[in-house]
PDB file of N, CA and C in Angstrom:
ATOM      1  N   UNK A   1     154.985 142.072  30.558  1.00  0.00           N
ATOM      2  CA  UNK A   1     154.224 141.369  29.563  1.00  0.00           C
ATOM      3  C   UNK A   1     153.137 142.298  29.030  1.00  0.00           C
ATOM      4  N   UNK A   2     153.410 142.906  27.916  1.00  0.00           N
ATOM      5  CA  UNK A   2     152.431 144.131  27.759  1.00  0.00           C
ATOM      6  C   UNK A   2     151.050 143.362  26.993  1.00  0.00           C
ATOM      7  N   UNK A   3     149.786 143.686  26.770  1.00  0.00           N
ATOM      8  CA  UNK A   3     149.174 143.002  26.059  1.00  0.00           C
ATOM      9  C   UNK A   3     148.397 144.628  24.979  1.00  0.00           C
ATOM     10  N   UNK A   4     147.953 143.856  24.013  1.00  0.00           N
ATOM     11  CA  UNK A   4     147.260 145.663  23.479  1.00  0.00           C
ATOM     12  C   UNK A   4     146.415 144.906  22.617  1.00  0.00           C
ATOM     13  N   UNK A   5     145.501 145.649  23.213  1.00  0.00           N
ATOM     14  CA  UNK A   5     143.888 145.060  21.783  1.00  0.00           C
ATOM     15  C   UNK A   5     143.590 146.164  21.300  1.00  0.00           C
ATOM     16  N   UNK A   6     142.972 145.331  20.000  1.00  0.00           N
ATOM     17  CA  UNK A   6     143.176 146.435  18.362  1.00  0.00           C
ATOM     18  C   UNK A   6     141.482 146.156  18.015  1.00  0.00           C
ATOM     19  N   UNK A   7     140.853 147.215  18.248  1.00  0.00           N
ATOM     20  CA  UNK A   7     139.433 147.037  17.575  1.00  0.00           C
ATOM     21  C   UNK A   7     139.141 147.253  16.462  1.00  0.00           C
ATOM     22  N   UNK A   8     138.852 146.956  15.250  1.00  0.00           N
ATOM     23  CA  UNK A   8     138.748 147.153  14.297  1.00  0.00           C
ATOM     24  C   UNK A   8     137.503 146.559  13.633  1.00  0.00           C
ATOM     25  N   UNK A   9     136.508 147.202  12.076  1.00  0.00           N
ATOM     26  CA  UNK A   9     135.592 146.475  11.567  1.00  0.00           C
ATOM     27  C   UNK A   9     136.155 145.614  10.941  1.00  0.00           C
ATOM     28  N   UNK A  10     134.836 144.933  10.715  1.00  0.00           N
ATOM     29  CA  UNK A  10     135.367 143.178   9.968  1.00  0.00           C
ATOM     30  C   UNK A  10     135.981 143.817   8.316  1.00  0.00           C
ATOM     31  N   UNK A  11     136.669 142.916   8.129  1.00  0.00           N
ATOM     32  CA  UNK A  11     137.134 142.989   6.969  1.00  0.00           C
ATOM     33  C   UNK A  11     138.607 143.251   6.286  1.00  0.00           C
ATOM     34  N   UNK A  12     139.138 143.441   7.143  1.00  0.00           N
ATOM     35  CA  UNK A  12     141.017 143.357   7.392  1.00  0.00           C
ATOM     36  C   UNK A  12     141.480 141.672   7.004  1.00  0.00           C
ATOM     37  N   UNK A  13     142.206 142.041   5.568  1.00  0.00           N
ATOM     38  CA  UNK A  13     142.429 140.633   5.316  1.00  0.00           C
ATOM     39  C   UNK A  13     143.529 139.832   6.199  1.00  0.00           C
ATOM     40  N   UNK A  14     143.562 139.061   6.275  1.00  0.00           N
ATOM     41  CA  UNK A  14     144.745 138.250   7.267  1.00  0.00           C
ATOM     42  C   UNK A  14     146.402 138.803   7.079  1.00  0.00           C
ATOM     43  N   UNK A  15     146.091 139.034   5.932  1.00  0.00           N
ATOM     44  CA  UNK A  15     147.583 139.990   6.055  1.00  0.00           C
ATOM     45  C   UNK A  15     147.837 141.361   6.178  1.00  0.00           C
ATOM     46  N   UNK A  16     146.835 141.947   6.405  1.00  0.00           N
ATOM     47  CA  UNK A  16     147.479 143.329   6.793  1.00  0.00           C
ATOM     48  C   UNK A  16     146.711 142.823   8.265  1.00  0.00           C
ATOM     49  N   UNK A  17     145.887 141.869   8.852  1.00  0.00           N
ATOM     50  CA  UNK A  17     146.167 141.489  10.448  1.00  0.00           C
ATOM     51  C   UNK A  17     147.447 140.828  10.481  1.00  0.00           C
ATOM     52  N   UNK A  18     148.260 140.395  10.381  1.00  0.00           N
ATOM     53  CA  UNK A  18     149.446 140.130  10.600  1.00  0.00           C
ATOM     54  C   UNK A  18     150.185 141.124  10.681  1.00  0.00           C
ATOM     55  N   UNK A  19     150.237 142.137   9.327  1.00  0.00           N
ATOM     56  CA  UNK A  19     150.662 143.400   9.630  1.00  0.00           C
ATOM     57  C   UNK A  19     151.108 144.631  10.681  1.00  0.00           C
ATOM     58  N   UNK A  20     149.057 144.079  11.643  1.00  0.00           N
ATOM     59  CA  UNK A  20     149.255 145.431  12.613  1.00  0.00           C
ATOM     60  C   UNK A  20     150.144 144.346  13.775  1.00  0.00           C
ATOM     61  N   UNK A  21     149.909 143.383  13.844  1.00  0.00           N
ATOM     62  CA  UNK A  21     150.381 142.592  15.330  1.00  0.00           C
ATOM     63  C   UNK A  21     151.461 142.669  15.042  1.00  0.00           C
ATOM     64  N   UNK A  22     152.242 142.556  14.070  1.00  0.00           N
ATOM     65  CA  UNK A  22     153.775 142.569  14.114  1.00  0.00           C
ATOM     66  C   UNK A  22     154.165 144.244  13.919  1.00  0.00           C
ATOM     67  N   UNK A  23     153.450 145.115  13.430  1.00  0.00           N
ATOM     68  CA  UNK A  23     153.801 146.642  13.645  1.00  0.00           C
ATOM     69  C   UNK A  23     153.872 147.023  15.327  1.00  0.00           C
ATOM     70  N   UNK A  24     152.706 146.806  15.679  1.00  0.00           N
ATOM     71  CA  UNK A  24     152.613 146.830  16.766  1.00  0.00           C
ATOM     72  C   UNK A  24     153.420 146.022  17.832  1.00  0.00           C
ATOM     73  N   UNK A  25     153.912 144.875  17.904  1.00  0.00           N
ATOM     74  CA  UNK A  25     155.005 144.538  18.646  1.00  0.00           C
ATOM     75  C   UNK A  25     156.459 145.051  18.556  1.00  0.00           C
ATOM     76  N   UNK A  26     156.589 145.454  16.749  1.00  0.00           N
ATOM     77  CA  UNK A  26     157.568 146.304  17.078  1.00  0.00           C
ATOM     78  C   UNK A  26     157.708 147.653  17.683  1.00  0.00           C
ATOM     79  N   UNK A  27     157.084 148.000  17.810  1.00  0.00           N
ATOM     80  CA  UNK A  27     156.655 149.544  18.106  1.00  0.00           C
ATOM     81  C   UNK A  27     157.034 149.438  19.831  1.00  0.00           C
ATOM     82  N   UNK A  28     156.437 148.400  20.353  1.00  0.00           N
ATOM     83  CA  UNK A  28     156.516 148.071  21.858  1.00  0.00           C
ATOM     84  C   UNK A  28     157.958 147.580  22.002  1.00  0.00           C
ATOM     85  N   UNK A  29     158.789 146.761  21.294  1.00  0.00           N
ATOM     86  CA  UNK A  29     160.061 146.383  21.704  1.00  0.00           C
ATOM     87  C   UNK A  29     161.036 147.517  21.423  1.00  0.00           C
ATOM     88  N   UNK A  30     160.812 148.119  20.445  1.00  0.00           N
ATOM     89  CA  UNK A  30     161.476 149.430  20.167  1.00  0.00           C
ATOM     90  C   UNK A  30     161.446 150.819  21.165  1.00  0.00           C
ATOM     91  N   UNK A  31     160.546 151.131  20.749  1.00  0.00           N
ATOM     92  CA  UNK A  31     160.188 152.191  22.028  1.00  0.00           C
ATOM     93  C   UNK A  31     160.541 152.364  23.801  1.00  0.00           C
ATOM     94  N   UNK A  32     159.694 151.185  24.009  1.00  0.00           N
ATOM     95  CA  UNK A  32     159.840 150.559  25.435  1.00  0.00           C
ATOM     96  C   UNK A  32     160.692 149.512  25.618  1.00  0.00           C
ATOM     97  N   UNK A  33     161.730 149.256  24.968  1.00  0.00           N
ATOM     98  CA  UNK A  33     162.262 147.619  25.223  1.00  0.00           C
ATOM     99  C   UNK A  33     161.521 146.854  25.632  1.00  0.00           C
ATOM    100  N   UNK A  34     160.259 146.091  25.189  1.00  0.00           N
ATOM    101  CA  UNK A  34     159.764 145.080  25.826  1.00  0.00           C
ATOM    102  C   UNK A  34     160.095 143.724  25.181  1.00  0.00           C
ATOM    103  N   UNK A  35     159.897 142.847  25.616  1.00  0.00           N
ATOM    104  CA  UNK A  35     160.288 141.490  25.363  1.00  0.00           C
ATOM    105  C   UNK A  35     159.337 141.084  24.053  1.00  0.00           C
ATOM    106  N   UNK A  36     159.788 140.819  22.924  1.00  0.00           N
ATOM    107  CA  UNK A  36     158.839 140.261  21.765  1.00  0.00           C
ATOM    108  C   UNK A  36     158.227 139.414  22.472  1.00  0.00           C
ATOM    109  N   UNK A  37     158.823 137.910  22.759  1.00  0.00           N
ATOM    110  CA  UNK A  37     157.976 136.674  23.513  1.00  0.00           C
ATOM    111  C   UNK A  37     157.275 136.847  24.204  1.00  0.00           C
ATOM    112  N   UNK A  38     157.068 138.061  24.562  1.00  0.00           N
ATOM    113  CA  UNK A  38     155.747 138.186  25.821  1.00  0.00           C
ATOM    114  C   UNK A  38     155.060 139.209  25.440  1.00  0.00           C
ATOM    115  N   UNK A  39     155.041 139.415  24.391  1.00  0.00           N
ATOM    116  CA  UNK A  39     154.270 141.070  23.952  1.00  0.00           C
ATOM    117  C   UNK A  39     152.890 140.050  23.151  1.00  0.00           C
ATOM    118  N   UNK A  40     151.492 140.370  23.522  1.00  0.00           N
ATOM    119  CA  UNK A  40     150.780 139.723  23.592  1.00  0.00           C
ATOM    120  C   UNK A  40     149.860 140.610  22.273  1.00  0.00           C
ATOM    121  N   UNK A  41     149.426 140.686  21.154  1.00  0.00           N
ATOM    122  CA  UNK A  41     148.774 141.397  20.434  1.00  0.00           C
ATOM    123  C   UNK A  41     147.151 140.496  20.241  1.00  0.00           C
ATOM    124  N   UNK A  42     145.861 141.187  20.336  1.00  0.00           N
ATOM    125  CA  UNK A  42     144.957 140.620  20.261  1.00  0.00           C
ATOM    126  C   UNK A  42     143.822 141.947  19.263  1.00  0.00           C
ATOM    127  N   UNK A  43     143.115 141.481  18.029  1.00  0.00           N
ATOM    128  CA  UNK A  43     142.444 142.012  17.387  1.00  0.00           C
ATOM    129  C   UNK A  43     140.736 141.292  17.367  1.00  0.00           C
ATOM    130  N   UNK A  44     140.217 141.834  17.795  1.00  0.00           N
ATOM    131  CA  UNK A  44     138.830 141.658  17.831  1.00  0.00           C
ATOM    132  C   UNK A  44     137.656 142.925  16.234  1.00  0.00           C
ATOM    133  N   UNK A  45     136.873 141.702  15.851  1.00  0.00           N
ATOM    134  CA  UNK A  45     136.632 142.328  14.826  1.00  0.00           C
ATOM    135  C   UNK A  45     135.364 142.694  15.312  1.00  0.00           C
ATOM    136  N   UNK A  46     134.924 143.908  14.520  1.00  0.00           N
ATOM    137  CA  UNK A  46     133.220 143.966  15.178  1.00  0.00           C
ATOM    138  C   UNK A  46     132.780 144.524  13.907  1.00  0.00           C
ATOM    139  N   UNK A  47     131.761 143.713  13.631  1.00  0.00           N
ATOM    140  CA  UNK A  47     130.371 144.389  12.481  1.00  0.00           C
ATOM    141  C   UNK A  47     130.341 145.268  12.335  1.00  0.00           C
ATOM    142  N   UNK A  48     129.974 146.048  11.827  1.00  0.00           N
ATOM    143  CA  UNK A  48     130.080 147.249  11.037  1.00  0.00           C
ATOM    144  C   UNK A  48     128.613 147.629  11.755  1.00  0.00           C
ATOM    145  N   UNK A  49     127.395 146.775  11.499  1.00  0.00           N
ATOM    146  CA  UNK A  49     126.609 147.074  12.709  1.00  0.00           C
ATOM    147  C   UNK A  49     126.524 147.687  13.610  1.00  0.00           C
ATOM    148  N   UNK A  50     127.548 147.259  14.603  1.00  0.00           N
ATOM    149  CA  UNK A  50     127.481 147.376  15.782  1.00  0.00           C
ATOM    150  C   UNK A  50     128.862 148.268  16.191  1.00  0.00           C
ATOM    151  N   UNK A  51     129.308 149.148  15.431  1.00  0.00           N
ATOM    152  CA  UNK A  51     130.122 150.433  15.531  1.00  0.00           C
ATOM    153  C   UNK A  51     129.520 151.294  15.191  1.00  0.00           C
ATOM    154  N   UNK A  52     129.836 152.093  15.915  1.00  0.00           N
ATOM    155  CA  UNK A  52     128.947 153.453  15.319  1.00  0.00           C
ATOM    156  C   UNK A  52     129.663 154.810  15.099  1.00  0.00           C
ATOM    157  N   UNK A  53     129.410 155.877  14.642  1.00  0.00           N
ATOM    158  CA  UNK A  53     130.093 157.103  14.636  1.00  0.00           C
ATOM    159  C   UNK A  53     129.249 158.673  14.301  1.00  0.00           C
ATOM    160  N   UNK A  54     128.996 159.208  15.660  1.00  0.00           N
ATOM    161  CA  UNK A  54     128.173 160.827  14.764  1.00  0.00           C
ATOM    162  C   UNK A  54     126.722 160.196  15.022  1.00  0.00           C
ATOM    163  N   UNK A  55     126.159 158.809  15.403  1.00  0.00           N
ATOM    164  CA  UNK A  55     124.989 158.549  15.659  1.00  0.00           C
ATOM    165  C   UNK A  55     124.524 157.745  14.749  1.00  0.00           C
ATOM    166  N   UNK A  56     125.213 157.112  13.729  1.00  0.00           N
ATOM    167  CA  UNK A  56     125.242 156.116  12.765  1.00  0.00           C
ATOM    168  C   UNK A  56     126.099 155.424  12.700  1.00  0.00           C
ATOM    169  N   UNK A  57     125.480 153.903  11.888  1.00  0.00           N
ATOM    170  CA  UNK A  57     126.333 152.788  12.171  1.00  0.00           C
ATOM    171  C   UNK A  57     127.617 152.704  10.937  1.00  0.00           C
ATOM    172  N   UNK A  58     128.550 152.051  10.667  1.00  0.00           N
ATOM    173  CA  UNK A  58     129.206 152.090   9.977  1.00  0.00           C
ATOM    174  C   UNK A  58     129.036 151.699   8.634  1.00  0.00           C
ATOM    175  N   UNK A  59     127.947 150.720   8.588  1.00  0.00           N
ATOM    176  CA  UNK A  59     127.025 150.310   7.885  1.00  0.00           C
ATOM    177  C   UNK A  59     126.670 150.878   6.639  1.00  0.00           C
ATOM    178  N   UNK A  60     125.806 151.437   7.614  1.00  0.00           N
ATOM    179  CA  UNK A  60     124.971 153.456   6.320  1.00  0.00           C
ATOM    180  C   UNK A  60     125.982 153.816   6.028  1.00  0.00           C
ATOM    181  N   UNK A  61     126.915 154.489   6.816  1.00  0.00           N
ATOM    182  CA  UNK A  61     128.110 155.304   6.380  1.00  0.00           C
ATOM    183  C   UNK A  61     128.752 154.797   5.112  1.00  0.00           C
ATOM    184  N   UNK A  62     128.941 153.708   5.318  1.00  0.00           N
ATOM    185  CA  UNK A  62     129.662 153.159   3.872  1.00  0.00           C
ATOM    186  C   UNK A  62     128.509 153.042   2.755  1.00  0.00           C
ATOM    187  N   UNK A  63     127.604 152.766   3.252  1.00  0.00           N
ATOM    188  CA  UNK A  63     126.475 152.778   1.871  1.00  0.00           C
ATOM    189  C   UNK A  63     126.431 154.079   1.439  1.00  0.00           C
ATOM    190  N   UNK A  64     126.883 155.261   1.897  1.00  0.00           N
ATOM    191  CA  UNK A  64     126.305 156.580   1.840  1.00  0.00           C
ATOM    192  C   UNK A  64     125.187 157.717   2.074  1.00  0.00           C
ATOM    193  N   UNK A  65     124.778 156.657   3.053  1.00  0.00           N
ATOM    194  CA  UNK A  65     123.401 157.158   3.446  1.00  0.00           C
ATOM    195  C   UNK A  65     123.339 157.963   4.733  1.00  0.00           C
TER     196      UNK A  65
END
């Protein structure tokens, strides 16, 4: 029963999240033969806030600052 969490910032519209969970389950039944019905995909969104990169938040980065 594999499970795989996908971190990503907010803002991924519902369909390209549908996108990665079903890319990603195929990727796992393909590769590894695992069972679709039990291949568990979970995406957690996080603020842009509260990611950071290089010592800044994702925030600035996109503002350009």
């Amino acid at each position: 029963m594999p499970y795989v969490n996908i971190r990503i910032t907010k803002g991924a519209t519902r369909e390209e999240k549908e996108k990665l969970i079903e890319g990603v389950t195929d990727l796992l039944v393909d590769v590894l033969n695992k069972n679709r019905a039990t291949t568990f995909v979970v995406i957690d969104e996080v603020d842009t806030d509260n990611w950071g990169v290089g010592g800044r938040s994702i925030t600035e980065i996109r503002k350009g600052k």
